[in-house]
Protein backbone atom coordinates (compact mmCIF):
# COMPACT_ATOMS: atom_id res chain seq x y z
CA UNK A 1 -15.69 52.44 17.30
CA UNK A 2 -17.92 49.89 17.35
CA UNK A 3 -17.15 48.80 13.66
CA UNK A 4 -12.86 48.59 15.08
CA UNK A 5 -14.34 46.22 18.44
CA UNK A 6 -16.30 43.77 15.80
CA UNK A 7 -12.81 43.54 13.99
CA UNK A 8 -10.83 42.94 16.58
CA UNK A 9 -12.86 40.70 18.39
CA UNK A 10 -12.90 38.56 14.67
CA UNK A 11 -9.59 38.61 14.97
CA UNK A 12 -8.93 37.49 18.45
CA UNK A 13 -11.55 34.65 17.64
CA UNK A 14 -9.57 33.36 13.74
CA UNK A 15 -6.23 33.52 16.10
CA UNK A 16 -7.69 31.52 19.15
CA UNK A 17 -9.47 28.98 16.54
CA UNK A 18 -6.01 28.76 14.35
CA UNK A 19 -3.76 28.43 17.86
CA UNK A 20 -6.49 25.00 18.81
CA UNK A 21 -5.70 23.65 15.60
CA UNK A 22 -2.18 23.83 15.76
CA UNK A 23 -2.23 21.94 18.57
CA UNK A 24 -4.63 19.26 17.57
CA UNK A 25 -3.72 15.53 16.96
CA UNK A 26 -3.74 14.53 13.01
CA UNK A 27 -6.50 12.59 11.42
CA UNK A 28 -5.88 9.20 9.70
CA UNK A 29 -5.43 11.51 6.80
CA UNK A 30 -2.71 13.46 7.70
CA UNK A 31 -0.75 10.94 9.57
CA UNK A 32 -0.86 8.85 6.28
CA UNK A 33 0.41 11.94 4.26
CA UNK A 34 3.38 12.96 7.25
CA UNK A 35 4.56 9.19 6.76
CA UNK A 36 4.53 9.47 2.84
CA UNK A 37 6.44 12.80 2.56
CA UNK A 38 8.53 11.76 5.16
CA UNK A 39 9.06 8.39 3.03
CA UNK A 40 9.35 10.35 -0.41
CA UNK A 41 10.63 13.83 0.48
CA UNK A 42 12.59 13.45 3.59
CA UNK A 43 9.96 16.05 5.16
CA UNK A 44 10.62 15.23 9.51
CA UNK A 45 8.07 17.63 10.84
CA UNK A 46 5.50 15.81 12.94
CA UNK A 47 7.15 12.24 11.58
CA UNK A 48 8.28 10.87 15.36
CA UNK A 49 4.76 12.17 17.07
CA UNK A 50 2.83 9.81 14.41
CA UNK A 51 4.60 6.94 15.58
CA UNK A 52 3.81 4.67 18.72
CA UNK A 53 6.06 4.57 20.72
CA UNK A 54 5.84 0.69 20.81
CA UNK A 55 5.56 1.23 16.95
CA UNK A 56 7.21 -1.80 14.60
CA UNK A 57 9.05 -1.89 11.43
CA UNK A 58 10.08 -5.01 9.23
CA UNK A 59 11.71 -5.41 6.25
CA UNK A 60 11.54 -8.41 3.71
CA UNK A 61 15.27 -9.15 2.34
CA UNK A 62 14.60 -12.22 0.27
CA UNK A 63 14.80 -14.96 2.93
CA UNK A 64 15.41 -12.32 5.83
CA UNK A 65 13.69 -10.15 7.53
CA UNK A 66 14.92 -7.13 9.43
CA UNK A 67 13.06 -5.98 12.61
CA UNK A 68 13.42 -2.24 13.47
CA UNK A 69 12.05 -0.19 16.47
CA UNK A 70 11.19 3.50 16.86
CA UNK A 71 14.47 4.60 17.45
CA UNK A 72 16.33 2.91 14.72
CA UNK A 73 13.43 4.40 12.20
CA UNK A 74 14.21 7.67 13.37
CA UNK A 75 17.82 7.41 13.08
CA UNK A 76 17.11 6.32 9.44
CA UNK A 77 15.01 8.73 8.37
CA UNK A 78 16.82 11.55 9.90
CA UNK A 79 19.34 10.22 7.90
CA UNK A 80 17.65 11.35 4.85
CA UNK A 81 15.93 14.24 6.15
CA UNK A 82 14.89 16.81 3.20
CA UNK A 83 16.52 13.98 0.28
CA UNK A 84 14.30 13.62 -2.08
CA UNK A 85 13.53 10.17 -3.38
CA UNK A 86 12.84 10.42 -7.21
CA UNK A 87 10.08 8.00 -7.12
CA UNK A 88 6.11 7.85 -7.36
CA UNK A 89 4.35 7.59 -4.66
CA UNK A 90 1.00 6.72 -4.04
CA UNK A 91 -1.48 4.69 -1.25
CA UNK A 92 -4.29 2.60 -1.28
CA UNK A 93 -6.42 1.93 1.56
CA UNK A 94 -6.85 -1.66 2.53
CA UNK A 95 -8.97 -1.65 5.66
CA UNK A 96 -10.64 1.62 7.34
CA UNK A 97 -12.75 1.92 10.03
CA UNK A 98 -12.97 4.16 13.48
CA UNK A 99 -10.68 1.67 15.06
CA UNK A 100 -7.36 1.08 12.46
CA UNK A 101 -6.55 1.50 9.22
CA UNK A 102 -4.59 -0.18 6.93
CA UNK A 103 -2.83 1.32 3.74
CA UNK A 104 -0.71 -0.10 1.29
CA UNK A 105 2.25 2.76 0.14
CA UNK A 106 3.75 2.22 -2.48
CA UNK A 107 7.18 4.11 -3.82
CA UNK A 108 7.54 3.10 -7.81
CA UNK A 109 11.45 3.68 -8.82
CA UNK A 110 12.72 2.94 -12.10
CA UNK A 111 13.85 -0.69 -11.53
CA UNK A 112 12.18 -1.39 -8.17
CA UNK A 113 9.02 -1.17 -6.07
CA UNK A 114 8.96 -0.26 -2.70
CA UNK A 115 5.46 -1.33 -0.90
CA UNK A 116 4.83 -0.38 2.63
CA UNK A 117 2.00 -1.94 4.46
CA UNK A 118 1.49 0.74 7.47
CA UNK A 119 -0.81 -0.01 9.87
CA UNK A 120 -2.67 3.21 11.92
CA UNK A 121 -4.53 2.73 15.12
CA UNK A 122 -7.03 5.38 17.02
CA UNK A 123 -5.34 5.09 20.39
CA UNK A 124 -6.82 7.33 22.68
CA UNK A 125 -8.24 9.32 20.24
CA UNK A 126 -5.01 9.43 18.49
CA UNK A 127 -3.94 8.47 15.12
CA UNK A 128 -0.72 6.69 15.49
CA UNK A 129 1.00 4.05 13.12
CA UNK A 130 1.60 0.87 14.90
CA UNK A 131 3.41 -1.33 12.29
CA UNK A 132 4.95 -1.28 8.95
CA UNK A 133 6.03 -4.10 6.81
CA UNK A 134 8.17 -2.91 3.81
CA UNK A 135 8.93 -5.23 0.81
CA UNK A 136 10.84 -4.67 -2.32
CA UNK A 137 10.15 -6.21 -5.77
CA UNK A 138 11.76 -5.67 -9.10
CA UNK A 139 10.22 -3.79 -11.96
């Protein structure tokens, strides 16, 4: 009997310690890898609660650039929800400390490159990407 209370109490205690991480905010770490599969692989879970909501996107069109807020991000990414992009994709990390982070993403297609700047910032204890300036150059 005793053997059957030590079990279930190990249980109770993996379940309670598995429900509090579920509920926890992402590191830098796993915000950067929710933006890149949602950038790559069209994977939306989590994608909206790493942004700030004041977050800000801009893209470099040759001489233009286009200026893009939360919403209209969402609206294009939920556009491509679950599409694949058949591209590499890999980040370095520019800038790191407890404060913000900066990483450059970049998505390597056969004729083009795709380079994100995103910027993260530690508000209120959580990781949220503040800005992200996109740019496209020609293989």
């Amino acid at each position: 009997m005793k053997t059957l209370k030590s079990i279930l109490f190990g249980l109770a205690l993996i379940i309670s310690f598995t429900a509090a991480k579920a509920d926890a905010q992402p590191s830098k770490t796993e915000v950067l890898d929710i933006f890149m599969n949602a950038s790559a692989h069209g994977k939306m879970e989590k994608f909206e609660s790493i942004l700030a909501n004041n977050v800000e996107f801009t893209t470099q069109r040759g001489e233009r650039t286009i200026k893009a807020d939360k919403n209209d991000m969402l609206a294009f990414y939920k556009a491509s929800e679950n599409v694949d992009q058949d591209c590499k994709c890999t980040s370095t990390t520019l800038i790191e400390n407890e404060k913000n982070m900066l990483v450059k993403v970049q998505m390597k297609f056969e004729n083009y490159t795709r380079t994100n700047l995103v910027t993260m910032k530690n508000i209120g204890g959580n990781w949220k990407i503040t800005r992200v300036e996109t740019s496209v150059a020609n293989s």
